[in-house]
PDB file of N, CA and C in Angstrom:
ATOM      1  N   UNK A   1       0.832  -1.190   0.000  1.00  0.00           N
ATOM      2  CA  UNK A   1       0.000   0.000   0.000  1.00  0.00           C
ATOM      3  C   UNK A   1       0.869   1.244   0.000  1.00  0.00           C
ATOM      4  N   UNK A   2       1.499   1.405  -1.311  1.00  0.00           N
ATOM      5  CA  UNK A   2       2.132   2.645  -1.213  1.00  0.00           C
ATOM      6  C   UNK A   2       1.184   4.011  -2.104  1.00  0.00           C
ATOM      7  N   UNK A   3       1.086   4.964  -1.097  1.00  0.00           N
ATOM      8  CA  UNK A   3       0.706   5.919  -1.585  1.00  0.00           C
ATOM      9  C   UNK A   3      -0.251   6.175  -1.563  1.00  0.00           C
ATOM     10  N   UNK A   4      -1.442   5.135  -0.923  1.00  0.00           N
ATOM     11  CA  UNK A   4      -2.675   5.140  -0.712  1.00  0.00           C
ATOM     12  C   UNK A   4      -2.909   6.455   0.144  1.00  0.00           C
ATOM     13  N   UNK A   5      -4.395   6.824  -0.475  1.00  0.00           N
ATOM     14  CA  UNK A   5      -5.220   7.796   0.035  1.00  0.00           C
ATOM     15  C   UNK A   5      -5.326   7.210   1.668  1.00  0.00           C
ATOM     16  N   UNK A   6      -5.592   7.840   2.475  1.00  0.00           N
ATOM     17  CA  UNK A   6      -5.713   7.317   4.355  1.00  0.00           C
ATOM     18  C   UNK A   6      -7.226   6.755   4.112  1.00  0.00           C
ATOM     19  N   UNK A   7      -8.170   6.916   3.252  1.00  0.00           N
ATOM     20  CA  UNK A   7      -9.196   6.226   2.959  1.00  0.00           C
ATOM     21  C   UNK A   7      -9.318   4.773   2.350  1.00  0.00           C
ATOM     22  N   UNK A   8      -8.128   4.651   1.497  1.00  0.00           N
ATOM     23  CA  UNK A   8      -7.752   3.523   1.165  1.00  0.00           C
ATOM     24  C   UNK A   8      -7.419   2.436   2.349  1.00  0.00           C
ATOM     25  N   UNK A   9      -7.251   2.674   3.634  1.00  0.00           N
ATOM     26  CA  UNK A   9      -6.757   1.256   4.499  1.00  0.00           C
ATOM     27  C   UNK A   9      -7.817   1.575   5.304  1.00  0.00           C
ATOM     28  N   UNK A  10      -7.855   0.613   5.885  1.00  0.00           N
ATOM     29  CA  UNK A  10      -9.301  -0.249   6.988  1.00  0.00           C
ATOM     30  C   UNK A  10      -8.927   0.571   8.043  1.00  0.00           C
ATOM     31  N   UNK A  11      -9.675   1.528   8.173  1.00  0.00           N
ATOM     32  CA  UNK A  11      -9.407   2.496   9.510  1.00  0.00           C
ATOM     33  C   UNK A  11      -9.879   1.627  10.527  1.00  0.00           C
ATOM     34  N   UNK A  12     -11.269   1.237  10.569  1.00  0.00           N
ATOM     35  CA  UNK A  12     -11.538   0.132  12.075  1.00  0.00           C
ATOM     36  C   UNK A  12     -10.381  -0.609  12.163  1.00  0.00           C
ATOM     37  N   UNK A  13     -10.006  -1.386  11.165  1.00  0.00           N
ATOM     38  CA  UNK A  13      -8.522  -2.341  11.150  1.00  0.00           C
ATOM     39  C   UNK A  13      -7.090  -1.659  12.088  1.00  0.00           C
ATOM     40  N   UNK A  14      -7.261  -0.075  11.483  1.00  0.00           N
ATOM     41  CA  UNK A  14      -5.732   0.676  11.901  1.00  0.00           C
ATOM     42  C   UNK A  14      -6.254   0.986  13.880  1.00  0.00           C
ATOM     43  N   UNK A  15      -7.513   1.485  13.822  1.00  0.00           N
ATOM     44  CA  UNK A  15      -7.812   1.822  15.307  1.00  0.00           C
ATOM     45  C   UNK A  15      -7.907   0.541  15.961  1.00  0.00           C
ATOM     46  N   UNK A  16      -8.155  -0.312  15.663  1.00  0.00           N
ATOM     47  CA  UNK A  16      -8.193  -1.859  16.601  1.00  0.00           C
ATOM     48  C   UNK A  16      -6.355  -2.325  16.961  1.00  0.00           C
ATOM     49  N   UNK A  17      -5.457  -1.681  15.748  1.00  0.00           N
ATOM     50  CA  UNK A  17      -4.381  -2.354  16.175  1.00  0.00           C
ATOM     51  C   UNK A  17      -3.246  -1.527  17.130  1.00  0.00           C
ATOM     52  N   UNK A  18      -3.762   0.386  16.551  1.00  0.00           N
ATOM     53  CA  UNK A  18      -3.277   1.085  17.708  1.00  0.00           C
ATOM     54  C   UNK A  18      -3.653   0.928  19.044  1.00  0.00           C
ATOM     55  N   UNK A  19      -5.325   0.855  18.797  1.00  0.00           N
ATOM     56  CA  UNK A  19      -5.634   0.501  20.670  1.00  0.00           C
ATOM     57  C   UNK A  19      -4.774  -0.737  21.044  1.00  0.00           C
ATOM     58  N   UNK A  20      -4.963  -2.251  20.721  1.00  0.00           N
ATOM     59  CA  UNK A  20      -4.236  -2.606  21.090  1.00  0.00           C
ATOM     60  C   UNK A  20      -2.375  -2.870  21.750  1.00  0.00           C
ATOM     61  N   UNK A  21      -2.012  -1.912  20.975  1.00  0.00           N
ATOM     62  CA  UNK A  21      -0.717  -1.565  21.124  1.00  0.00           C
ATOM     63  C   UNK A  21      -0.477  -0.656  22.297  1.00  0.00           C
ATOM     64  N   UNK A  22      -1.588   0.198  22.313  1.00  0.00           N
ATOM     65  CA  UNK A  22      -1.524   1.214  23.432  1.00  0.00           C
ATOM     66  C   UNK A  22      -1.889   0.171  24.590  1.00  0.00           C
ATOM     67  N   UNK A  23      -3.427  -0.686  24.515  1.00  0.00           N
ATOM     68  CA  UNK A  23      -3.259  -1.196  25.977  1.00  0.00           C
ATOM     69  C   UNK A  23      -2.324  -2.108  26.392  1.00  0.00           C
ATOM     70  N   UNK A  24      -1.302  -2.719  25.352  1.00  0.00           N
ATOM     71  CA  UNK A  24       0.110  -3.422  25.862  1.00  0.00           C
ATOM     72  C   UNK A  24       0.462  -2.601  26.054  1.00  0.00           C
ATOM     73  N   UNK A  25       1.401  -1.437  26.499  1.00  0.00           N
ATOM     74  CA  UNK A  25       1.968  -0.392  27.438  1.00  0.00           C
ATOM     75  C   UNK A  25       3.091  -0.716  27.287  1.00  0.00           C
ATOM     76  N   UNK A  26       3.680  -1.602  25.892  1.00  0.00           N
ATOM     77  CA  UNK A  26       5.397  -1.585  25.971  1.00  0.00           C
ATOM     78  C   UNK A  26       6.070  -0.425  25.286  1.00  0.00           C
ATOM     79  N   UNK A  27       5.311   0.591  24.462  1.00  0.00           N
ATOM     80  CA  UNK A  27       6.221   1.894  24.321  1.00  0.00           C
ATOM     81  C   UNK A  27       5.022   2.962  24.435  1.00  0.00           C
ATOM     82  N   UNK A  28       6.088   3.962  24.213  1.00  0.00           N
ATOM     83  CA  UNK A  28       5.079   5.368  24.046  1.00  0.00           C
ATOM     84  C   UNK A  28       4.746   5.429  22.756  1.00  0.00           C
ATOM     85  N   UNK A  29       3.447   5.812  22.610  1.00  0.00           N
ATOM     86  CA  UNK A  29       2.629   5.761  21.522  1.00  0.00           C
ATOM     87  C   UNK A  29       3.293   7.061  20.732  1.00  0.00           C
ATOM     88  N   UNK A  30       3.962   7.819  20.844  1.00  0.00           N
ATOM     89  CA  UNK A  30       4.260   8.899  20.388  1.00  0.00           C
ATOM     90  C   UNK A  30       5.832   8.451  19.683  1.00  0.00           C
ATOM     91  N   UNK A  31       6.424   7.585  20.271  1.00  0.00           N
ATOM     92  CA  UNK A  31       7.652   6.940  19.872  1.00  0.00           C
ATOM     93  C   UNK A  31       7.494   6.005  18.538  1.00  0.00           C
ATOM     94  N   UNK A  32       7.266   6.842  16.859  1.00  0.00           N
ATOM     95  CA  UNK A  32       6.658   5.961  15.966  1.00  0.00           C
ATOM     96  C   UNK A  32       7.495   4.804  15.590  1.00  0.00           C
ATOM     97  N   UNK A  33       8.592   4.967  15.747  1.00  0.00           N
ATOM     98  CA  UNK A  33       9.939   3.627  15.597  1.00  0.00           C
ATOM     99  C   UNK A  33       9.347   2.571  16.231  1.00  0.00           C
ATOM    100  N   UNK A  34       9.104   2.842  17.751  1.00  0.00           N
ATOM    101  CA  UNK A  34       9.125   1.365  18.790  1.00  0.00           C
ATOM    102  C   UNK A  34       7.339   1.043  18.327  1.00  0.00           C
ATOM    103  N   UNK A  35       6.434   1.834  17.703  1.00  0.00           N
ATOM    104  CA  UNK A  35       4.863   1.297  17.321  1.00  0.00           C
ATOM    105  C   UNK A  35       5.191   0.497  16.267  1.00  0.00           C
ATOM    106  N   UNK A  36       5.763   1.100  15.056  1.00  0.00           N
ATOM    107  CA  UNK A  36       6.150   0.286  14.026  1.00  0.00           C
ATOM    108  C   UNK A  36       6.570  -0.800  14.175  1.00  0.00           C
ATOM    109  N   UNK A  37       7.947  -0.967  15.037  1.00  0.00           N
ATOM    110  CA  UNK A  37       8.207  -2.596  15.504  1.00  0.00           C
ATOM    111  C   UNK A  37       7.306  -3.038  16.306  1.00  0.00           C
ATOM    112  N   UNK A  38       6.527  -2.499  17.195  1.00  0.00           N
ATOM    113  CA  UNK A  38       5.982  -3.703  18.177  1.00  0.00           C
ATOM    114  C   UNK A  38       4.402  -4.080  16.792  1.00  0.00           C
ATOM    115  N   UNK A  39       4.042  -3.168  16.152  1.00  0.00           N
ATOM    116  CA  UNK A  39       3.107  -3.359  15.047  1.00  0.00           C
ATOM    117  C   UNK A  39       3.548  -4.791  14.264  1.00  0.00           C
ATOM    118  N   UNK A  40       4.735  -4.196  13.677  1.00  0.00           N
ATOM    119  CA  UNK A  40       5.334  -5.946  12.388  1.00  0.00           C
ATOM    120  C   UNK A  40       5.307  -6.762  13.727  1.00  0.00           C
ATOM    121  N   UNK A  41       5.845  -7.067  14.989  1.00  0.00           N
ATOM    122  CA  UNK A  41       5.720  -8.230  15.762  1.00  0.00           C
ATOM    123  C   UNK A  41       4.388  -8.604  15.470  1.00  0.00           C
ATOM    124  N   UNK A  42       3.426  -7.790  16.193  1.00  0.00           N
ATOM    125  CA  UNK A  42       2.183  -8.573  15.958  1.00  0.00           C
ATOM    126  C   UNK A  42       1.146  -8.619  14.671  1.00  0.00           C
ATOM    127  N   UNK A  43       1.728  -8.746  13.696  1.00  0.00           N
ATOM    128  CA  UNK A  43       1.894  -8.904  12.379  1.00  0.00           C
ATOM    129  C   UNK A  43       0.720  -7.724  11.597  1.00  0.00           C
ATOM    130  N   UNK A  44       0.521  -6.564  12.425  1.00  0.00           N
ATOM    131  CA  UNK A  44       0.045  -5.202  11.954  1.00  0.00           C
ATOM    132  C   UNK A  44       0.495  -4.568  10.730  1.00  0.00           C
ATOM    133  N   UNK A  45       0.993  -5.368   9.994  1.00  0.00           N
ATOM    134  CA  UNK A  45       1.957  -4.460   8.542  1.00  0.00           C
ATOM    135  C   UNK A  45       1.192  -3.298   7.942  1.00  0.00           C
ATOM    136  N   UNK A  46      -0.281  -3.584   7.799  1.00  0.00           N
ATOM    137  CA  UNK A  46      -1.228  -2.164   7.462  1.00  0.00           C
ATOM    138  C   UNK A  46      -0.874  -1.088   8.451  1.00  0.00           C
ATOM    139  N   UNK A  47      -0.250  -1.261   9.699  1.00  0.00           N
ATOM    140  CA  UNK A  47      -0.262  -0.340  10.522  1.00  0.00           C
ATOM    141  C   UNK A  47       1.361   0.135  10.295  1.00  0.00           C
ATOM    142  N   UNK A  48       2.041  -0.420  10.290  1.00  0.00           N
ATOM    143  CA  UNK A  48       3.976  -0.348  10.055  1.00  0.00           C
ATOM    144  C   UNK A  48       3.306   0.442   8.486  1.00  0.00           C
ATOM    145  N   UNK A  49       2.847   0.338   7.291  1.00  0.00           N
ATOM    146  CA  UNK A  49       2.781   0.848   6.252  1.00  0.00           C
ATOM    147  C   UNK A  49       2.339   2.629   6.822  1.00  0.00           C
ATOM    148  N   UNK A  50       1.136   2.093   6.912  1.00  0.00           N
ATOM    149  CA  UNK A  50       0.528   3.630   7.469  1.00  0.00           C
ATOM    150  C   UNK A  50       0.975   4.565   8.123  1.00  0.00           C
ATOM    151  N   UNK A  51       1.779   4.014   9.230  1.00  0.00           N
ATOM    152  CA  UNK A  51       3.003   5.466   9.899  1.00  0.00           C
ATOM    153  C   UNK A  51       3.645   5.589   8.720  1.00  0.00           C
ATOM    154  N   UNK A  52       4.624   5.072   8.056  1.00  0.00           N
ATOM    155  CA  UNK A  52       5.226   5.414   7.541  1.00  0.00           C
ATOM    156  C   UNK A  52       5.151   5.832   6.244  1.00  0.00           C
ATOM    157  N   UNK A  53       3.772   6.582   5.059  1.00  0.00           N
ATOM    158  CA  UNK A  53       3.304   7.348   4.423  1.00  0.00           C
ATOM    159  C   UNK A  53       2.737   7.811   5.195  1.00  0.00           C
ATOM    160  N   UNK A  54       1.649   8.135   6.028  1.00  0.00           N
ATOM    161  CA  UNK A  54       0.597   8.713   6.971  1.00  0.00           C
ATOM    162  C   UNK A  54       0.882   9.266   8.685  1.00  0.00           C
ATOM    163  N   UNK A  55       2.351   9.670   8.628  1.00  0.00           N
ATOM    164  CA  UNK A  55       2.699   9.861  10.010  1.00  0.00           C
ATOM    165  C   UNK A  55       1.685  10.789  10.688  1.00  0.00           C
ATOM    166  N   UNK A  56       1.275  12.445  10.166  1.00  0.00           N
ATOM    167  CA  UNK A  56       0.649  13.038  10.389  1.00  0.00           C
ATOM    168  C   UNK A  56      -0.330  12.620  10.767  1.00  0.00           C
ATOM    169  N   UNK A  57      -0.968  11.797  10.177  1.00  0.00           N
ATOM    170  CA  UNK A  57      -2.365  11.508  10.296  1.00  0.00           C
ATOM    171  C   UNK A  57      -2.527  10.562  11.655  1.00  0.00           C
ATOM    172  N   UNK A  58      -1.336   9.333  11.595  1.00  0.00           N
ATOM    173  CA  UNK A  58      -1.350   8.949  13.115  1.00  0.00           C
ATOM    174  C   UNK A  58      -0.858   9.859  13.802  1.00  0.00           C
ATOM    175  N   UNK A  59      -0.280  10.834  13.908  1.00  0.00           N
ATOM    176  CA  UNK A  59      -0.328  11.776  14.983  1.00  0.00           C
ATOM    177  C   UNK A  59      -1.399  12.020  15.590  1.00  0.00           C
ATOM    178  N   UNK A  60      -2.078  12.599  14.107  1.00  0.00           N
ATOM    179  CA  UNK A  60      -3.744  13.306  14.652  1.00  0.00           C
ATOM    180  C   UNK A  60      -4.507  12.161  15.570  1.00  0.00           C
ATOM    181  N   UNK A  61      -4.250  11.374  15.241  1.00  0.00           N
ATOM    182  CA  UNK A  61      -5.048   9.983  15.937  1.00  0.00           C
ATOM    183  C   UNK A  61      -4.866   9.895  16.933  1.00  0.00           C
ATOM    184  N   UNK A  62      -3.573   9.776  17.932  1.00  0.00           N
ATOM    185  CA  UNK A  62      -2.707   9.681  19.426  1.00  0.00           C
ATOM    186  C   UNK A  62      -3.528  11.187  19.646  1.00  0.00           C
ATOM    187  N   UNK A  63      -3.214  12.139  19.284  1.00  0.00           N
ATOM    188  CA  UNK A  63      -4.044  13.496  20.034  1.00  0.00           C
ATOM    189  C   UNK A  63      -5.256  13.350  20.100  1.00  0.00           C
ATOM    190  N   UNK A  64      -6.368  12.417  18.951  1.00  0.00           N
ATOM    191  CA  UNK A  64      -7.728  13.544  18.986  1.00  0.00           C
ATOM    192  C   UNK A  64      -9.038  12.369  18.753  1.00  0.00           C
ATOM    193  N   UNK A  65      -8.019  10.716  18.888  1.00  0.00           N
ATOM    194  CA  UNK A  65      -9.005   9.446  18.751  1.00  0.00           C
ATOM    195  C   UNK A  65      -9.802   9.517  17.018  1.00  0.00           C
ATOM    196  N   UNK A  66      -9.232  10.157  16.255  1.00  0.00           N
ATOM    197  CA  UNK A  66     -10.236   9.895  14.962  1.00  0.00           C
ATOM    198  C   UNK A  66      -8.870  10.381  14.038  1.00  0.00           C
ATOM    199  N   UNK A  67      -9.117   9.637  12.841  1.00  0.00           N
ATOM    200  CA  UNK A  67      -7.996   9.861  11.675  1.00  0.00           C
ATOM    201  C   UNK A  67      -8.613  10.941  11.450  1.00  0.00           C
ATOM    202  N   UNK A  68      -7.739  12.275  10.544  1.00  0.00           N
ATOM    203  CA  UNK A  68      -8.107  13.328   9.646  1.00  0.00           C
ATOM    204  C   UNK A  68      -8.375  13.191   8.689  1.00  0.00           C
TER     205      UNK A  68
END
C-alpha cells in the first residue's frame, strides 16, 4: 500500500491495532519507531505501512481518537 489515500486502508482495522498496542503499554505511543516494531511483531503491517506514508495523520489519531 504505497501511496494510498488514508481512505484507502481499513481504519476500524488501523484503530483496533493502535488501541491494542496502546493497551500493551510496551512503548510510548508517540515513539513511531518502537509502534512500528511492536506493530510488524504482531503482524500489523497495514499499521507499520501507514506510519510510515501517513505519520501526520497517526499523529492526529494519538491526540484527537479519529484519523483526519
Amino acid at each position: 500500500m504505497n501511496d494510498y489515500d488514508i481512505h484507502d486502508y481499513d481504519l476500524d482495522k488501523l484503530h483496533d491495532a493502535i488501541c491494542s498496542i496502546r493497551d500493551l503499554g510496551v512503548c510510548n505511543m508517540f515513539d513511531v519507531i518502537a509502534v512500528q516494531r511492536t506493530a510488524f511483531e504482531l503482524e500489523s503491517y497495514e499499521l507499520v505501512d501507514f506510519i510510515e506514508h501517513h505519520r501526520s495523520s497517526y499523529i492526529h489519531f494519538i491526540f484527537h481518537g479519529k484519523f483526519e
